[in-house]
N, C-alpha and C. Protein backbone atom coordinates (compact mmCIF):
# COMPACT_ATOMS: atom_id res chain seq x y z
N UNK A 1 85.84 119.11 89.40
CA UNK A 1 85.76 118.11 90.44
C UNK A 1 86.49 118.61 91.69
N UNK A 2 85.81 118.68 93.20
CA UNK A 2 86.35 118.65 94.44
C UNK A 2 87.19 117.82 94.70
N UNK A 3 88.62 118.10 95.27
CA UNK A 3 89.18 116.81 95.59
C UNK A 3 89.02 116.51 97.22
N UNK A 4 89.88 115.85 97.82
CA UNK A 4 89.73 115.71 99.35
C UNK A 4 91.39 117.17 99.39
N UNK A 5 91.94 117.17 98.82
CA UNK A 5 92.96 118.04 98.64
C UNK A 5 92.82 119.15 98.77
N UNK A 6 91.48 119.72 98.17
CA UNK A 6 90.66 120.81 97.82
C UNK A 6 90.31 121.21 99.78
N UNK A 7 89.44 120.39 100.27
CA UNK A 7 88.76 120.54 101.23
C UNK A 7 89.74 120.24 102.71
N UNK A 8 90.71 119.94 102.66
CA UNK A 8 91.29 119.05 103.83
C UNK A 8 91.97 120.45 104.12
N UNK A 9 92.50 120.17 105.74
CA UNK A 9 93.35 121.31 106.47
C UNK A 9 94.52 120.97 106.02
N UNK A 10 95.33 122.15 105.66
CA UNK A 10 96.83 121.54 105.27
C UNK A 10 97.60 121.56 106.64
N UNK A 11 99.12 120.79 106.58
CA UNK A 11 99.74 120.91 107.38
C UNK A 11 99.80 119.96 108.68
N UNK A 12 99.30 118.62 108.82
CA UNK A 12 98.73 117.70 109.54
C UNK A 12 100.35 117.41 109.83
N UNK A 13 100.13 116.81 110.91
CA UNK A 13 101.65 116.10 111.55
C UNK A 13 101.12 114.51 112.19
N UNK A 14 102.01 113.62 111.81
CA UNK A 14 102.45 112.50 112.17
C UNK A 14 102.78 112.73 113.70
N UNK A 15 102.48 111.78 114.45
CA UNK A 15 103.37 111.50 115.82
C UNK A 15 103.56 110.12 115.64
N UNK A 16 104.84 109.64 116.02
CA UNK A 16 105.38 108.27 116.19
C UNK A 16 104.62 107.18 117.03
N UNK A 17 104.56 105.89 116.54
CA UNK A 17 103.54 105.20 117.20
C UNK A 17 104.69 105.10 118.95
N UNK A 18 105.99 105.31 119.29
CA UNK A 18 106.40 105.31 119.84
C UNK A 18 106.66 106.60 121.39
N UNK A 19 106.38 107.63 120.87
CA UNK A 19 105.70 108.66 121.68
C UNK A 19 105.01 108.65 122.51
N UNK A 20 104.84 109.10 123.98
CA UNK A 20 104.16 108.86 124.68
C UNK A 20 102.71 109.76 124.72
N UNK A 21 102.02 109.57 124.97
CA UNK A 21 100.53 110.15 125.11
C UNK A 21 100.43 110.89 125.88
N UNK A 22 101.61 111.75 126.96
CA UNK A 22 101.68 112.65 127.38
C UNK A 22 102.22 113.62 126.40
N UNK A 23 103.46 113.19 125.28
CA UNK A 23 103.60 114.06 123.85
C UNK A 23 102.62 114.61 123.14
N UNK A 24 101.72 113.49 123.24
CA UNK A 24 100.69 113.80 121.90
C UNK A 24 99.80 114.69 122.43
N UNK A 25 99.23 114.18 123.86
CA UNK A 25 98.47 115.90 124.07
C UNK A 25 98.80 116.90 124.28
N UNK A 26 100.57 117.25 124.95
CA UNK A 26 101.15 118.52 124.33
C UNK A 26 100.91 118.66 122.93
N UNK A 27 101.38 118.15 122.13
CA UNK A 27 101.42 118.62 120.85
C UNK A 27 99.62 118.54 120.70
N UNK A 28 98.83 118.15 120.48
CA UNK A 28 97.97 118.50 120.22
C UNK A 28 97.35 120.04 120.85
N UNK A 29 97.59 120.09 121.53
CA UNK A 29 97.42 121.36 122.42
C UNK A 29 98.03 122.95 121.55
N UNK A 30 99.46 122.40 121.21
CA UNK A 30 100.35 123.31 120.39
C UNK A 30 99.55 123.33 119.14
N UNK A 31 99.47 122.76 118.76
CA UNK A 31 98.52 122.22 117.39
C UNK A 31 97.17 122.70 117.44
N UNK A 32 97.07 123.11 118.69
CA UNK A 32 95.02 123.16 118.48
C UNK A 32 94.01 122.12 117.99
N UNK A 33 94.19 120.92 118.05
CA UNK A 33 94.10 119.87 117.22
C UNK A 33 93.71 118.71 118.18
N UNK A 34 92.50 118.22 117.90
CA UNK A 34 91.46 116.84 118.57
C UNK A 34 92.27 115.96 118.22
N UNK A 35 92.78 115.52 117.33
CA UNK A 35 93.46 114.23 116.82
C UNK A 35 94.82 114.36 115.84
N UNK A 36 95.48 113.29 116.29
CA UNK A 36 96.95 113.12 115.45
C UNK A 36 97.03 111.91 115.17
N UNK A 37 97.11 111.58 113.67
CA UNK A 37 97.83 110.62 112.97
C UNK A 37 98.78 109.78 113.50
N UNK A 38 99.01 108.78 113.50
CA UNK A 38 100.12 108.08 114.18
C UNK A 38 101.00 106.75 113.16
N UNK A 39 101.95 107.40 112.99
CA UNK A 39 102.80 106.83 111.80
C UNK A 39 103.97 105.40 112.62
N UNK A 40 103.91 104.52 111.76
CA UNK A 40 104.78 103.22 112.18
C UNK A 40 106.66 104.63 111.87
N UNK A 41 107.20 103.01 111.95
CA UNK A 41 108.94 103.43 111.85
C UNK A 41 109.32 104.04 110.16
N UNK A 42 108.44 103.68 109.46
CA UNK A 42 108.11 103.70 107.48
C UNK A 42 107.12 104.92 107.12
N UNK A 43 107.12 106.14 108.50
CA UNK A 43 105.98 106.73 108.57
C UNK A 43 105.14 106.66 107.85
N UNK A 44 103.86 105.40 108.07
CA UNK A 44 103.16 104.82 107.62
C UNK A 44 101.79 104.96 108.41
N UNK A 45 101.25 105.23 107.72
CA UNK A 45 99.97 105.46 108.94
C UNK A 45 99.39 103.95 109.65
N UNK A 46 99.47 103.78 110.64
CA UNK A 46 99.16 103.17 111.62
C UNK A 46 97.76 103.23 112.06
N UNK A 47 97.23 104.32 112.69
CA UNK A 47 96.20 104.72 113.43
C UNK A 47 96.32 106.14 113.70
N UNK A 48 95.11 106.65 114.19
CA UNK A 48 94.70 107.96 114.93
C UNK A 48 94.44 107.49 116.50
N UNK A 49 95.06 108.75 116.98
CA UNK A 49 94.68 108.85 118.63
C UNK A 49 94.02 110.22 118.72
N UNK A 50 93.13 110.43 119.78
CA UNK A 50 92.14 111.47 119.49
C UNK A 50 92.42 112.05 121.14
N UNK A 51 92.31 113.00 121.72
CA UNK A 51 92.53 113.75 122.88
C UNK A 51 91.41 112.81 123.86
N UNK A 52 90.34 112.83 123.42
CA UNK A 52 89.54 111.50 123.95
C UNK A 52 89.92 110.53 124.34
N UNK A 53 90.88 109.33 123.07
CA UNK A 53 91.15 108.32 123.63
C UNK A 53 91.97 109.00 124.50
N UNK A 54 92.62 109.47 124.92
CA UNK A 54 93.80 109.60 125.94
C UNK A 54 92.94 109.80 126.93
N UNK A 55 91.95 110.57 127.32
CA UNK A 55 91.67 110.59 128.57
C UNK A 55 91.12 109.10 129.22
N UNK A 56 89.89 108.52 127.90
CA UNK A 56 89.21 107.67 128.18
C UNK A 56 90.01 106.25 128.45
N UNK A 57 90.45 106.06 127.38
CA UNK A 57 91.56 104.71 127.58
C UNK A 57 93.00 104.77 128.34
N UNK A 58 93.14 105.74 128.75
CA UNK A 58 94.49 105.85 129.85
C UNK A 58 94.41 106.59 131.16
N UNK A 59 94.27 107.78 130.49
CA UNK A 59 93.59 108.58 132.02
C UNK A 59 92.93 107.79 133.50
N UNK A 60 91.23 107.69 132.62
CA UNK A 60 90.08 107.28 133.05
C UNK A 60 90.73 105.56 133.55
N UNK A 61 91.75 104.95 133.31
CA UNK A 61 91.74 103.56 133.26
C UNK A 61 92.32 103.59 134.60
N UNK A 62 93.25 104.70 134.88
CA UNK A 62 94.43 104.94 135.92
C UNK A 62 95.79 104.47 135.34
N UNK A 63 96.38 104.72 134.32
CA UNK A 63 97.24 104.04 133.67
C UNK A 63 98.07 106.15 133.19
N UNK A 64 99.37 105.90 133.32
CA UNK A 64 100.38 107.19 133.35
C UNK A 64 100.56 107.52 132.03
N UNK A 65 100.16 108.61 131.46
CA UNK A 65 99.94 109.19 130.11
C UNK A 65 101.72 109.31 130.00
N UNK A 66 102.63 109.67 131.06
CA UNK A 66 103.65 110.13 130.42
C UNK A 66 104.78 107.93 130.23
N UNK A 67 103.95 107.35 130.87
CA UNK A 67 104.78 105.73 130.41
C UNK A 67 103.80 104.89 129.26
N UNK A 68 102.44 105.02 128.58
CA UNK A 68 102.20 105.05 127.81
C UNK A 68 101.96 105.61 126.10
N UNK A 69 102.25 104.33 125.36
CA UNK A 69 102.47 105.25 123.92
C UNK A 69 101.69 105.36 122.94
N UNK A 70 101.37 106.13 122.13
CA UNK A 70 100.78 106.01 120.88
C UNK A 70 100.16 105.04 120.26
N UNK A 71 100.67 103.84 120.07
CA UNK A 71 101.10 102.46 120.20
C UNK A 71 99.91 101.46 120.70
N UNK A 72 100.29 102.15 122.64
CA UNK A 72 99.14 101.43 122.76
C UNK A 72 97.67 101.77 122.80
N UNK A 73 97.09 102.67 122.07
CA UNK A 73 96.08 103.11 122.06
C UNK A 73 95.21 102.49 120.41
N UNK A 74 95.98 102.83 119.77
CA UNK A 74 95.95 102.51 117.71
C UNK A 74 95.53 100.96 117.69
N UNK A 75 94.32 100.48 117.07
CA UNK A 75 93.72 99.65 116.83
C UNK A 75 92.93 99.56 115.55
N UNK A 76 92.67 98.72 114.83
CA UNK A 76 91.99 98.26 114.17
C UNK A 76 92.44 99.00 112.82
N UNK A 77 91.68 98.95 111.45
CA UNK A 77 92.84 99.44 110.15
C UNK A 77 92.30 101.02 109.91
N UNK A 78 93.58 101.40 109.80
CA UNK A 78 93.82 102.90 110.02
C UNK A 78 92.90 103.19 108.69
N UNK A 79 91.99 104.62 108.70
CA UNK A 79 91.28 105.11 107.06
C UNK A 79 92.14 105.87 106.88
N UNK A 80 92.32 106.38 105.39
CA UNK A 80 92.66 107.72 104.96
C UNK A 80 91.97 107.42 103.80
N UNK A 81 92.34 108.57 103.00
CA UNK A 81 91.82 108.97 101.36
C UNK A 81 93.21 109.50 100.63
N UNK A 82 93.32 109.18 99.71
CA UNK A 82 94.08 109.84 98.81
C UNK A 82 94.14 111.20 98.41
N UNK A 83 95.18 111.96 98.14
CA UNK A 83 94.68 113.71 98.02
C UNK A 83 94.13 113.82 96.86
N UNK A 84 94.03 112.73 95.74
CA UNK A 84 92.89 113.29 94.39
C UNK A 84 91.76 112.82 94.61
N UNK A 85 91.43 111.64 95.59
CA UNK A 85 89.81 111.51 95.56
C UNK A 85 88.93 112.41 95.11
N UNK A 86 88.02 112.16 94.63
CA UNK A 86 86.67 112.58 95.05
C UNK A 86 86.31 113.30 96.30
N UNK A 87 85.34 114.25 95.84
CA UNK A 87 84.95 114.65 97.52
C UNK A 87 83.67 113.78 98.18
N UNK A 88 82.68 112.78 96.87
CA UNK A 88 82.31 111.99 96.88
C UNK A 88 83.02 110.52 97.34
N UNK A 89 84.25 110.35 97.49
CA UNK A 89 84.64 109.56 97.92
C UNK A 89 85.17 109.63 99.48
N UNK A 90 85.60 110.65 99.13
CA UNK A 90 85.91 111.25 101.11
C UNK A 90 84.58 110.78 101.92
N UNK A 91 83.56 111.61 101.55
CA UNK A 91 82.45 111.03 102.41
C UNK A 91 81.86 109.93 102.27
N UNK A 92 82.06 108.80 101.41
CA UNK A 92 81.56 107.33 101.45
C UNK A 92 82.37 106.89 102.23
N UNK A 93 84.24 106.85 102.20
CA UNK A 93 85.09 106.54 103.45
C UNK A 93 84.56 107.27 104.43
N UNK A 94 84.23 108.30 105.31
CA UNK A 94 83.97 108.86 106.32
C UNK A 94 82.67 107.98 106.94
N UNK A 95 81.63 108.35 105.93
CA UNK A 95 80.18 107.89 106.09
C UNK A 95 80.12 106.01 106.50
N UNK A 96 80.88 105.29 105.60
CA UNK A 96 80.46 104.23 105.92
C UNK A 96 82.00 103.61 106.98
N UNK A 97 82.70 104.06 107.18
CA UNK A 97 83.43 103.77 108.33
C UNK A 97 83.03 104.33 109.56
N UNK A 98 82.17 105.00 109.68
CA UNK A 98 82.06 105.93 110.88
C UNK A 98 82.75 106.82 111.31
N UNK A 99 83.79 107.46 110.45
CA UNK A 99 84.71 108.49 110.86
C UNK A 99 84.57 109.78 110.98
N UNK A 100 85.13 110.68 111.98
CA UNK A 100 84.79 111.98 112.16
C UNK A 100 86.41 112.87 111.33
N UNK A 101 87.61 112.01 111.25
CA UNK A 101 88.47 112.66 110.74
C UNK A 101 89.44 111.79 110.01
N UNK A 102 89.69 112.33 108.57
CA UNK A 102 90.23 110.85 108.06
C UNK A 102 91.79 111.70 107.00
N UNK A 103 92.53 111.44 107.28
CA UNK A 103 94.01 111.70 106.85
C UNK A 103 94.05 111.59 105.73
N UNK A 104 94.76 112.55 105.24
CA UNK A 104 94.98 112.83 103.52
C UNK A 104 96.29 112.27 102.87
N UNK A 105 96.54 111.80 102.36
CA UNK A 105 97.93 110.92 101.52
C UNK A 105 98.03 111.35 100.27
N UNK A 106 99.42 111.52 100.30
CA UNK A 106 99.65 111.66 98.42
C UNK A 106 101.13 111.52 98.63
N UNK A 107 100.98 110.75 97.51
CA UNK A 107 103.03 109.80 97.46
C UNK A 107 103.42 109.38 98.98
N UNK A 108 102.07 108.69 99.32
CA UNK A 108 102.78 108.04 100.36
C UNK A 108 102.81 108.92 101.59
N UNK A 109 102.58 110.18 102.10
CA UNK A 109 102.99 111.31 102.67
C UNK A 109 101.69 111.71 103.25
N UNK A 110 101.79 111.98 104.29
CA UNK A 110 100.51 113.32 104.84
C UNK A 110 100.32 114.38 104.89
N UNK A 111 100.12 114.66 103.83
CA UNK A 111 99.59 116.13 102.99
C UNK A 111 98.48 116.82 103.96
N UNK A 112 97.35 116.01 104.90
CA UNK A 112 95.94 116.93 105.95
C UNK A 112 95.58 115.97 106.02
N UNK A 113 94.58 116.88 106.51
CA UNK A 113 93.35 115.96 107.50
C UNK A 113 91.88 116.84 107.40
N UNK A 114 91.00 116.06 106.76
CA UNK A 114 89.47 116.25 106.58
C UNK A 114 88.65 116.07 108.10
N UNK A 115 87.62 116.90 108.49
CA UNK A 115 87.51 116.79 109.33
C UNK A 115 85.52 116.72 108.87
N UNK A 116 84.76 116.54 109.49
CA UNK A 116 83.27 116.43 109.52
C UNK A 116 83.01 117.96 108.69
N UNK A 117 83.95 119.22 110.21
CA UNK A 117 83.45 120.33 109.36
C UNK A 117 83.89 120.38 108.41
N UNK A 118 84.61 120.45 107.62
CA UNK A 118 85.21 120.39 105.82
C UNK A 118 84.54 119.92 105.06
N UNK A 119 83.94 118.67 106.00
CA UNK A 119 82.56 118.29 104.92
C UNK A 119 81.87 118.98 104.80
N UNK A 120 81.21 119.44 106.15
CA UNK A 120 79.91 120.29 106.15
C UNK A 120 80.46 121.97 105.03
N UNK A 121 81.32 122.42 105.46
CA UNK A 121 81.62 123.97 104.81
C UNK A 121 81.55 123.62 103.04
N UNK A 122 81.68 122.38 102.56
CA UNK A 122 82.29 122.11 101.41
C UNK A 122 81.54 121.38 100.64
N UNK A 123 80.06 120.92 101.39
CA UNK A 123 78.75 119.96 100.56
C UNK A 123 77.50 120.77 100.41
N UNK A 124 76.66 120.63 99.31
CA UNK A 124 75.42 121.80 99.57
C UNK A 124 74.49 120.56 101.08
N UNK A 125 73.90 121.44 101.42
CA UNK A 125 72.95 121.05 103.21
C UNK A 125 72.50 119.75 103.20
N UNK A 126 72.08 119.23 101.88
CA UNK A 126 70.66 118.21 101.41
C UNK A 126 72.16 116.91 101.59
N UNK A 127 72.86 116.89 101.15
CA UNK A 127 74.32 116.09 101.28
C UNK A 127 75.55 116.36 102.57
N UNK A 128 75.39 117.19 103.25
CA UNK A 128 76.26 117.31 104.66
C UNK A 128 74.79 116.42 105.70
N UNK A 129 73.47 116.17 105.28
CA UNK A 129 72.50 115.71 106.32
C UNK A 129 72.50 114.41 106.24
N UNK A 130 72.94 114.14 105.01
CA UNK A 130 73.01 112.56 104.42
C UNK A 130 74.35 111.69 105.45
N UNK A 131 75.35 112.97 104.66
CA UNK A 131 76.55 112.14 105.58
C UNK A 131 76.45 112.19 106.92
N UNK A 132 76.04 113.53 107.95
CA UNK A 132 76.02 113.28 109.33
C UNK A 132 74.93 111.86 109.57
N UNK A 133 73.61 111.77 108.95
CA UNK A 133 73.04 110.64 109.66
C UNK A 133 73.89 109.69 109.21
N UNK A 134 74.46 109.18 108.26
CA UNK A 134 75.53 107.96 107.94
C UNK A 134 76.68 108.41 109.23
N UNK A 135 77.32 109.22 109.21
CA UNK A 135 78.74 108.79 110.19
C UNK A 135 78.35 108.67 111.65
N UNK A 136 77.21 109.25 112.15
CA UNK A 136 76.75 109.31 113.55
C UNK A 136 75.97 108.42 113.69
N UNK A 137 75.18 107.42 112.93
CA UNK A 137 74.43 106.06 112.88
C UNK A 137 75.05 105.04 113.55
N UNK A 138 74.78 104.54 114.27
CA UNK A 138 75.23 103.48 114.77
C UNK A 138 75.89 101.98 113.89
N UNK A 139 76.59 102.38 113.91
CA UNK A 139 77.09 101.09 113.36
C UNK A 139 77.14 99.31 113.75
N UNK A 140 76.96 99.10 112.51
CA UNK A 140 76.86 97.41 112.68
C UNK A 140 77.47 96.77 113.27
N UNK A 141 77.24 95.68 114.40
CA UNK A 141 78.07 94.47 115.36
C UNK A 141 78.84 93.68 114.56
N UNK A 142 79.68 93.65 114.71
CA UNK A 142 80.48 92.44 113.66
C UNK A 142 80.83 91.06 114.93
């Protein structure tokens, strides 16, 4: 059995939901890295902020990346997977949340981060086509 453990990038870092969003895209930058995890005071996962939202929701708004935080960007309930899942389960969380990158946990901790490609390098073709039309599908109005 694949786990998400198996397939995920090791080495993922937390940034504080308290950090400003001028931090996080340095560090993402240092990192090489589209997106960072964003852990409460219980480093608890909170949410993801993605180099995107920063431009789009702060940048683009006219609002100062270095007086906004982490914080205020993180909405709605954070995904991850557990590090023994399934690799069948990674992509039902990915696929039916709509996610492009979903954080790895074990004892509580952030062990990586799965990304679309990990899926793709790590599913035979007939199942990486399944999940891209599921995570890139438009999702339902609630």
């Amino acid at each position: 059995m694949t786990t998400a453990k198996d397939i995920m990038h090791k080495g993922a870092q937390w940034i504080p939901k308290t950090e400003t969003l001028l931090d996080a895209a340095q560090r993402m930058g240092k990192l090489h890295v589209g997106a960072l995890p964003v852990s409460d005071e219980n480093e608890r996962l909170c949410g993801i902020i993605t180099d995107r939202d920063i431009v789009v929701k702060c940048v683009a708004q006219g609002h100062d990346p270095s007086k906004c935080t982490a914080a205020d960007l993180v909405q709605g309930t954070p995904r991850w997977i557990d590090a023994n899942a399934d690799v069948g389960e990674v992509v039902e969380e990915m696929a039916s949340h709509h996610v492009r990158r979903l954080p790895v946990i074990e004892n509580k901790k952030l062990v990586g981060m799965i990304s679309e490609a990990d899926v793709a390098l790590n599913l035979p073709e007939d199942q990486v086509h399944a999940f891209a039309s599921r995570v890139y599908a438009t999702p339902p109005q609630t």
